[in-house]
Protein backbone atom coordinates (compact mmCIF):
# COMPACT_ATOMS: atom_id res chain seq x y z
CA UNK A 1 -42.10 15.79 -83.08
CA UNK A 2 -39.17 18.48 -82.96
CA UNK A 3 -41.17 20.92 -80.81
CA UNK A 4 -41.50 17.84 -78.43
CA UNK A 5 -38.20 17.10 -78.68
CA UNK A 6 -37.27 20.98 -78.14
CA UNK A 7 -39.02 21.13 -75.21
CA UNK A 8 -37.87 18.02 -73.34
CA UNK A 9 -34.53 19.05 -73.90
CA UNK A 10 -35.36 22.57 -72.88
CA UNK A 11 -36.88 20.69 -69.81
CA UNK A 12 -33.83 18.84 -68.85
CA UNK A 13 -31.75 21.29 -68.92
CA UNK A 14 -34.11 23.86 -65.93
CA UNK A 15 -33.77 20.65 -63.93
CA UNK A 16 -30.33 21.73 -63.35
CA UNK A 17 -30.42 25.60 -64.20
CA UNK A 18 -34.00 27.11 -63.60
CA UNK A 19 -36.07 27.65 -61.21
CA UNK A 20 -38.73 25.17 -59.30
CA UNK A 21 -41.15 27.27 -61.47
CA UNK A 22 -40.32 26.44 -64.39
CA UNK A 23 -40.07 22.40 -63.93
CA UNK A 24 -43.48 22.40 -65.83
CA UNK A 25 -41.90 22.29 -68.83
CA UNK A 26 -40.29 19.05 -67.76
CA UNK A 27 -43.80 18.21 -66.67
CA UNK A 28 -45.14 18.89 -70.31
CA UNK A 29 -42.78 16.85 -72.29
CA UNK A 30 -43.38 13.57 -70.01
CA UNK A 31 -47.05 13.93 -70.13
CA UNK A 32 -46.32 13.71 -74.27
CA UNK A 33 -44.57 10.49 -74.01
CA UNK A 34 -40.96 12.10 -74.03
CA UNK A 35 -39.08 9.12 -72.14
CA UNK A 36 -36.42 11.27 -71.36
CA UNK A 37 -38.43 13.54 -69.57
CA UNK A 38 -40.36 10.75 -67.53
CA UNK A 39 -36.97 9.72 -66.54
CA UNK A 40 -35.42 13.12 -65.12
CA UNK A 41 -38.94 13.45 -63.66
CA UNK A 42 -38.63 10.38 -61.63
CA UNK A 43 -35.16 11.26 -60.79
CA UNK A 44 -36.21 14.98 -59.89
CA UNK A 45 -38.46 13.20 -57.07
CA UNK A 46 -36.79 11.07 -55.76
CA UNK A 47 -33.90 12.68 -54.77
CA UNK A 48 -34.70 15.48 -52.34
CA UNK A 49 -33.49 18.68 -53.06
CA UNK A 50 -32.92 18.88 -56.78
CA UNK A 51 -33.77 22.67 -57.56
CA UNK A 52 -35.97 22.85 -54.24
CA UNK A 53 -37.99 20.11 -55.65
CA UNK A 54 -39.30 18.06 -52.34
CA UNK A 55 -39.57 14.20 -52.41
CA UNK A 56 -42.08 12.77 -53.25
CA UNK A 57 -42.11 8.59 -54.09
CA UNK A 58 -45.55 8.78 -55.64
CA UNK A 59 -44.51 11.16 -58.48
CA UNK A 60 -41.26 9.43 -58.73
CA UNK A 61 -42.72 5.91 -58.96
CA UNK A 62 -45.41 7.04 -61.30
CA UNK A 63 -42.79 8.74 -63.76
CA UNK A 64 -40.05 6.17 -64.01
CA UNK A 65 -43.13 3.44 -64.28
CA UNK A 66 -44.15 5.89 -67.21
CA UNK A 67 -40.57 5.60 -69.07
CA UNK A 68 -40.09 2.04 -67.76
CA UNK A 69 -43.17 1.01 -69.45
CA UNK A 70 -41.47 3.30 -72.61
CA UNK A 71 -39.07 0.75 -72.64
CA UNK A 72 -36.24 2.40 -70.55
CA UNK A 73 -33.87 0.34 -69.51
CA UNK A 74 -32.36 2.49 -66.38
CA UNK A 75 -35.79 2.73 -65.60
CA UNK A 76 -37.04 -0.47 -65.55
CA UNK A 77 -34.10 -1.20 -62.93
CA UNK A 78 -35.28 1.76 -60.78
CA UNK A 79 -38.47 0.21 -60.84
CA UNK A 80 -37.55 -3.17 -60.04
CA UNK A 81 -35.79 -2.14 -56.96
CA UNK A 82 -38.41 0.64 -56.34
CA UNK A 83 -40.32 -0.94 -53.65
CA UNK A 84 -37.41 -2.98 -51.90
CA UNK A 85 -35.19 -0.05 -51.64
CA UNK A 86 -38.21 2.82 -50.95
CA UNK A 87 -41.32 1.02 -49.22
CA UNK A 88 -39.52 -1.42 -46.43
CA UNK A 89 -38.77 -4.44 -48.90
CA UNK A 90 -41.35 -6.55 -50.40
CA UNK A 91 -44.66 -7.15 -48.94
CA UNK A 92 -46.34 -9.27 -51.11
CA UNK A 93 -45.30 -12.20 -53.95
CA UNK A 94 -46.81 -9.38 -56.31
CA UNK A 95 -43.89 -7.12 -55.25
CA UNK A 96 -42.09 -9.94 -55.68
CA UNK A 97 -43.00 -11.01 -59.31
CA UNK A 98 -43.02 -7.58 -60.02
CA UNK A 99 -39.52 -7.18 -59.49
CA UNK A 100 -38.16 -10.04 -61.55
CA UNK A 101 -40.41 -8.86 -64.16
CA UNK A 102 -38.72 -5.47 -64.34
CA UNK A 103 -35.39 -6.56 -63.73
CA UNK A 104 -35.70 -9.22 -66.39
CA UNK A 105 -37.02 -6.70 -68.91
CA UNK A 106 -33.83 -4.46 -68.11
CA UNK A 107 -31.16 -7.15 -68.30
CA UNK A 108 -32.51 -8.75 -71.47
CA UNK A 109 -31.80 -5.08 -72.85
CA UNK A 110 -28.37 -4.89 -71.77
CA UNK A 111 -28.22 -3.11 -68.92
CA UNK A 112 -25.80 -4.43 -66.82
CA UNK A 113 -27.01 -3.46 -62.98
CA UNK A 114 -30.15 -5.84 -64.36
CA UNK A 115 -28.03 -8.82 -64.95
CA UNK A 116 -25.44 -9.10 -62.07
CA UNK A 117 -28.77 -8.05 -59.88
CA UNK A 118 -30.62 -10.81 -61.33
CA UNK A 119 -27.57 -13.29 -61.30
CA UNK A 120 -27.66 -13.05 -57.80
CA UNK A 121 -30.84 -13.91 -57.38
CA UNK A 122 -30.90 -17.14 -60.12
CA UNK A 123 -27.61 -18.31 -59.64
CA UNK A 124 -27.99 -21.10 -57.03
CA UNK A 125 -31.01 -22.33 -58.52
CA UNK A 126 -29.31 -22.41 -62.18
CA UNK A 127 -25.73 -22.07 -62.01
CA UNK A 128 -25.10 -21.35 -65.83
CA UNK A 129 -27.63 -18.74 -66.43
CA UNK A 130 -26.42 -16.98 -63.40
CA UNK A 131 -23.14 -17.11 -64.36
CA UNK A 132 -23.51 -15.94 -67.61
CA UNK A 133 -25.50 -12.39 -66.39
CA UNK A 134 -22.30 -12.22 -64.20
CA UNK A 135 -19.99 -12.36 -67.44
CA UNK A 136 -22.35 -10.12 -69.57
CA UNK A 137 -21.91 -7.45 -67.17
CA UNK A 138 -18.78 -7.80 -66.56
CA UNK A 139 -18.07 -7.43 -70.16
CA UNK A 140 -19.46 -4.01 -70.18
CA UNK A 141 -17.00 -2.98 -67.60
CA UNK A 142 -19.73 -3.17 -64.87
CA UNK A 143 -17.03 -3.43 -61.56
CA UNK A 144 -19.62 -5.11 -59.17
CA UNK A 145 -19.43 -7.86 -61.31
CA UNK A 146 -15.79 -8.46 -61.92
CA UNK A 147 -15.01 -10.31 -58.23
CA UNK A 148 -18.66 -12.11 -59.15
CA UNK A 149 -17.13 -13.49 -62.63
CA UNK A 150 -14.12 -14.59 -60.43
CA UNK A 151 -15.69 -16.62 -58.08
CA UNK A 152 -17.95 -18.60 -60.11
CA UNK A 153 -14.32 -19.57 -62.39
CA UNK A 154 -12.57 -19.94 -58.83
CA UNK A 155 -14.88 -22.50 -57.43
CA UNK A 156 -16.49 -23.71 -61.18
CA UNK A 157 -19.77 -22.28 -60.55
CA UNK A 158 -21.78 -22.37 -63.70
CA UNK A 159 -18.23 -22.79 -65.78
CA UNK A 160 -15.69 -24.95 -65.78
CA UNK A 161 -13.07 -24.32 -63.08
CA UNK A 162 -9.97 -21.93 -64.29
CA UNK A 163 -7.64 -20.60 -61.92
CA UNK A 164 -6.03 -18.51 -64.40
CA UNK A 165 -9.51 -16.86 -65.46
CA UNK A 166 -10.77 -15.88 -62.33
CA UNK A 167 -7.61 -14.33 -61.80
CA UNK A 168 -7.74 -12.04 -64.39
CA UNK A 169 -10.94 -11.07 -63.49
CA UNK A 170 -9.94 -10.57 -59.93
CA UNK A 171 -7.21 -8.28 -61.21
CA UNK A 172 -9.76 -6.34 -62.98
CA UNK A 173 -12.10 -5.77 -60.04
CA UNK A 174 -8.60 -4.10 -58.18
CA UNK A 175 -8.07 -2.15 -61.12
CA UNK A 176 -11.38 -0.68 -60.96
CA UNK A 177 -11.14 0.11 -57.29
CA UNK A 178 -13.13 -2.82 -56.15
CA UNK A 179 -10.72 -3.54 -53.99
CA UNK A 180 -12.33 -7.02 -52.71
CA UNK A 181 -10.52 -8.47 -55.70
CA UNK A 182 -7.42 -8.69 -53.67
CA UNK A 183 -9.28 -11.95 -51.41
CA UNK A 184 -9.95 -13.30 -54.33
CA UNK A 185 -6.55 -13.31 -55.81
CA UNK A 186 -5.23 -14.63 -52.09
CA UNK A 187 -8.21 -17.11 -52.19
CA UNK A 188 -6.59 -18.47 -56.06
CA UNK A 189 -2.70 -18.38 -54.25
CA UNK A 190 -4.56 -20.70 -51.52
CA UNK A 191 -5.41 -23.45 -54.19
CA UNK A 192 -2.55 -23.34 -55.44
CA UNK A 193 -0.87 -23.89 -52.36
CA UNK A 194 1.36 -20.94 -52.50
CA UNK A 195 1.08 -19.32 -48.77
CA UNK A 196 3.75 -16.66 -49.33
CA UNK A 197 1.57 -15.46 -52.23
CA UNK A 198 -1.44 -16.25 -50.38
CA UNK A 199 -0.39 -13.49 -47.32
CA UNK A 200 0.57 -11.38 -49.29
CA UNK A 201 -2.48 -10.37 -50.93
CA UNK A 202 -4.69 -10.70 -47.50
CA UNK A 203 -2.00 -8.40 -46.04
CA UNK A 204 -2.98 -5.87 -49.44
CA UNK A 205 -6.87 -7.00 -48.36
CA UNK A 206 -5.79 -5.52 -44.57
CA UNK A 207 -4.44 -2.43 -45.91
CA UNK A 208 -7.45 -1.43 -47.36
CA UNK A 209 -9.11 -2.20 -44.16
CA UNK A 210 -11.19 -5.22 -45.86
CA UNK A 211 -12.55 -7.06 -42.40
CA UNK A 212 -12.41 -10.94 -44.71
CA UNK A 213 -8.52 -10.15 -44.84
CA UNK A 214 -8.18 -9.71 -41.42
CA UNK A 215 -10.28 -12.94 -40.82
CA UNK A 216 -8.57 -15.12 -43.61
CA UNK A 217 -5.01 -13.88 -42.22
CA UNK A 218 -5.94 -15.30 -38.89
CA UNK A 219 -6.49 -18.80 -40.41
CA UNK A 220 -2.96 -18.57 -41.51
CA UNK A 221 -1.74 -17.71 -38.60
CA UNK A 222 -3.98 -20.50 -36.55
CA UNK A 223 -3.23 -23.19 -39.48
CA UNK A 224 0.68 -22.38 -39.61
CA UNK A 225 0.35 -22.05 -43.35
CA UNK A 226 3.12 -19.43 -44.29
CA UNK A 227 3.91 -18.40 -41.07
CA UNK A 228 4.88 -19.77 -38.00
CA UNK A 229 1.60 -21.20 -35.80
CA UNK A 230 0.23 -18.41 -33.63
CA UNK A 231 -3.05 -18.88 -31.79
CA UNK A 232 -2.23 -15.08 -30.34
CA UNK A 233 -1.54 -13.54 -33.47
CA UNK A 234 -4.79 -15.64 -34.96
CA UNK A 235 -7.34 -14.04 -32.05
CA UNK A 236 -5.86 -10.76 -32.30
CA UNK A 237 -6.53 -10.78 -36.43
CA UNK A 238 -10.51 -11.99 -35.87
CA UNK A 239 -11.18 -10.15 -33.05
CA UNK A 240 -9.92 -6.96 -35.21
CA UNK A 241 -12.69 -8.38 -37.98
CA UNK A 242 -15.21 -8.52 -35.05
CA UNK A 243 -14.67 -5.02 -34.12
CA UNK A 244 -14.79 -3.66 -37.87
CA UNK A 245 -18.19 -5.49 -38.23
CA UNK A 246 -20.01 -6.91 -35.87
CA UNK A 247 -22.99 -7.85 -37.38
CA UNK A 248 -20.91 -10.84 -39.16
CA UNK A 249 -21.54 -14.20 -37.40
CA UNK A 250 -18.99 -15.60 -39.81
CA UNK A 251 -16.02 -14.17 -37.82
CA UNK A 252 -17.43 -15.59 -34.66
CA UNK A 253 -17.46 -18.42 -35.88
CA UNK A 254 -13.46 -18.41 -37.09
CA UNK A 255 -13.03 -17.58 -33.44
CA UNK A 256 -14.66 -19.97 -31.84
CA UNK A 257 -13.08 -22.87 -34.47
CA UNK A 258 -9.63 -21.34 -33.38
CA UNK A 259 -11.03 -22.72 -29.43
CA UNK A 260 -11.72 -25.82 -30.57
CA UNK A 261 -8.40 -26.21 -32.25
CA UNK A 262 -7.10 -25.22 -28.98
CA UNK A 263 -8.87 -27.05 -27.12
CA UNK A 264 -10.76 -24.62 -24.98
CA UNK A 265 -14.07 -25.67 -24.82
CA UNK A 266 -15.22 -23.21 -22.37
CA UNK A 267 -14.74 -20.45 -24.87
CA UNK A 268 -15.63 -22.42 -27.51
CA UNK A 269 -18.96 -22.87 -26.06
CA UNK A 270 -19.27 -18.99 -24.86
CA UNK A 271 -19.07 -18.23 -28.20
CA UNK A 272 -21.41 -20.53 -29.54
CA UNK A 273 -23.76 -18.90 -27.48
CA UNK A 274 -23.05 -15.73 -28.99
CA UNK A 275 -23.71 -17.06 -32.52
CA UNK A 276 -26.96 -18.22 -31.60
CA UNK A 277 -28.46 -15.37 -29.78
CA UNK A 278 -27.07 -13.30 -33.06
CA UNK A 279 -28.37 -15.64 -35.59
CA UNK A 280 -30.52 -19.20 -34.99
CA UNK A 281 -30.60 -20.15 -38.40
CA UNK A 282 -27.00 -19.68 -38.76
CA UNK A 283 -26.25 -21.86 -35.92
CA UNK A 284 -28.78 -24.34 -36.89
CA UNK A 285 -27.71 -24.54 -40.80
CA UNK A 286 -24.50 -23.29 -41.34
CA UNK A 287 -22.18 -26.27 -42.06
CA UNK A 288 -18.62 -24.59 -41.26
CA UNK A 289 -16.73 -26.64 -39.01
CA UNK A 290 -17.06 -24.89 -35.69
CA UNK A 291 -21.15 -25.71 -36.20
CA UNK A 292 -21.24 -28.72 -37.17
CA UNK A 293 -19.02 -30.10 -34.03
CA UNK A 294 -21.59 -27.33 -31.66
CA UNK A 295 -24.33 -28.68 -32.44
CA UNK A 296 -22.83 -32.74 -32.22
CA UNK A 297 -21.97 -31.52 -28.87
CA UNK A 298 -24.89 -29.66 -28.00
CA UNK A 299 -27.03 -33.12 -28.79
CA UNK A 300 -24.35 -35.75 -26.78
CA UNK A 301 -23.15 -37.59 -30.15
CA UNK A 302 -19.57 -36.27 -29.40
CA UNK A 303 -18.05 -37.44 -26.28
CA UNK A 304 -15.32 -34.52 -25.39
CA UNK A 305 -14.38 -35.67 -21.83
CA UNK A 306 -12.25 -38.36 -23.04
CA UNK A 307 -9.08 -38.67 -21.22
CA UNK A 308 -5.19 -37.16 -22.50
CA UNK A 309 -1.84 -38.44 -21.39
CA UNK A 310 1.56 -37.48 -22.36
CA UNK A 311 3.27 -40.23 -21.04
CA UNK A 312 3.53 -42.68 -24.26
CA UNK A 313 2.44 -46.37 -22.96
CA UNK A 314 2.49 -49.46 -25.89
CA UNK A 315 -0.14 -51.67 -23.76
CA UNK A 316 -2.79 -48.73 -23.76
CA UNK A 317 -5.44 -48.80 -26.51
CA UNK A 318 -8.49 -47.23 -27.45
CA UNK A 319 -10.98 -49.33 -29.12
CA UNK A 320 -13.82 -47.00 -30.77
CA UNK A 321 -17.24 -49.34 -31.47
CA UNK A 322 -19.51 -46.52 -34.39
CA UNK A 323 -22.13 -46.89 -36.55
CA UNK A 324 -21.03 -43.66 -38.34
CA UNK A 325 -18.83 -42.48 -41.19
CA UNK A 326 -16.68 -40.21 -38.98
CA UNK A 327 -15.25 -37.33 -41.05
CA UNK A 328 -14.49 -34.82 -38.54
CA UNK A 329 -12.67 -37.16 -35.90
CA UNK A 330 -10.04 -35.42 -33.94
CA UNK A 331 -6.40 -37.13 -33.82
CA UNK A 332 -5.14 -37.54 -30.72
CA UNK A 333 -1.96 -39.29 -30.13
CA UNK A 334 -3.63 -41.33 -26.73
CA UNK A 335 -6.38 -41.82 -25.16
């Protein structure tokens, strides 16, 4: 057992200090069962380079599998992930069992990369359980989950809604660098109502050059909510979000609810077009505002050509016959 012991250790320490040659010792302790050394193994081949070892996924699978199936919990994670992150995602349900397997094995150890992983994964299918892997994490100072814990006591997801709570945790995420906390702290100022607040920390969200801030700071701006309306000032805020990531259909689709409030249907409907040649299913199932009046339009239950004056006339009415529970209606002063 010592001389084992002695030379996994030994091992561990050429991975860093010895030659290539002499990685055989590493070699020898893992084929004993030596966890440890099953785990540097794995590590040793997977990333390219480490004392002129070459990478090689094979080995590394087959050694962290080795201390996964030791009961590792790091490993178990790697393994989990293995496939997804290595091979090109999953290509079976096997891979995909496989992976909650692992990652289930790892979080019910207390390894907290397992359980916000796996939270992610459960928590819209069962809210609580989800939430909970969130808190457990976050309880073990895991950052990535700090902003998670915040939501779900933001919007009562799996908890019982508290402002207060999801604050703190917000706070924590910012302390820990994650600096995404600072939406979440403008996103609790919002429901409280307090818009000065509410800037202030999407204008901290800006300065670290967080693309939602510039987005969320533009539906201030188009909204008039703690500063003075300004459709300008709105555009030029999302289209600075488009630019810093493009691949986000979301921000298109804050621009192109900024034409409709407008009234610009000709842009509106440019960027509609946009959105869908970027992502169907996003125009097809995503119920923000701007998509759900698209597609009404797109299908002829909206009438937009109706008719606008701005001369104010008593006798003029407009009598609307529906067999529909109208919740997105606009108000318009005559028609």
């Amino acid at each position: 057992m010592y001389m084992k012991r002695f030379l996994s250790l030994m091992a561990l320490l050429c991975i860093y200090t010895c030659s290539f040659a002499q990685i055989n010792l590493l070699e020898k302790a893992a084929e004993q069962g030596d966890v440890d050394a099953q785990k540097y193994l794995g590590y040793a081949y997977l990333n390219d380079g480490t004392n002129g070892v070459k990478r090689n996924l094979q080995k590394a699978y087959k050694w962290y599998l080795a201390a996964a199936n030791n009961g590792d919990a790091e490993s178990q994670y790697i393994i989990a992930t293995f496939k997804h992150d290595y091979y090109g995602g999953f290509k079976s349900n096997e891979d995909v069992e496989e992976f909650f397997m692992w990652m289930e094995k790892s979080a019910k150890q207390g390894y907290a990369p397992a359980q916000a992983n796996l939270a992610f994964y459960i928590i819209q299918n069962d809210a609580n359980a989800g939430f909970n892997l969130y808190k457990l994490a976050a309880d073990q100072d895991y950052p990535p989950a700090y902003c998670r814990v915040g939501d779900c006591y933001l919007y009562g997801i799996g908890v019982m809604r508290d402002i207060t709570s999801a604050e703190k945790y917000y706070k924590f995420a910012i302390g820990a660098n994650m600096l995404d906390g600072f939406m979440g702290l403008g996103y609790c100022a919002a429901n409280r109502g307090d818009w000065n607040l509410c800037k202030h920390y999407y204008q901290k969200a800006i300065d670290a050059n967080i693309p939602m801030g510039y987005n969320d700071m533009a539906y201030l701006y188009a909204e008039g909510k703690g500063v003075k309306q300004d459709f300008r000032e709105a555009h030029r805020l999302v289209d600075m979000a488009i630019s810093m990531d493009r691949s986000n259909v979301n921000f298109l689709d804050t621009k192109g609810e900024f034409y409709l409030k407008e009234n610009k249907l000709e842009e509106a409907s440019n960027i509609w077009n946009r959105i869908k040649a970027m992502d169907e299913s996003f125009a097809q199932n995503s119920e923000s505002d701007f998509c759900n009046i698209m597609r009404s339009m797109m299908d002829g239950s909206v009438d937009m050509n109706i008719a606008v004056t701005n001369s104010p006339n008593q006798n003029t009415y407009a009598v609307i016959i529906a067999n529909e529970n109208y919740k997105r209606e606009e108000i318009v002063p005559f028609a």
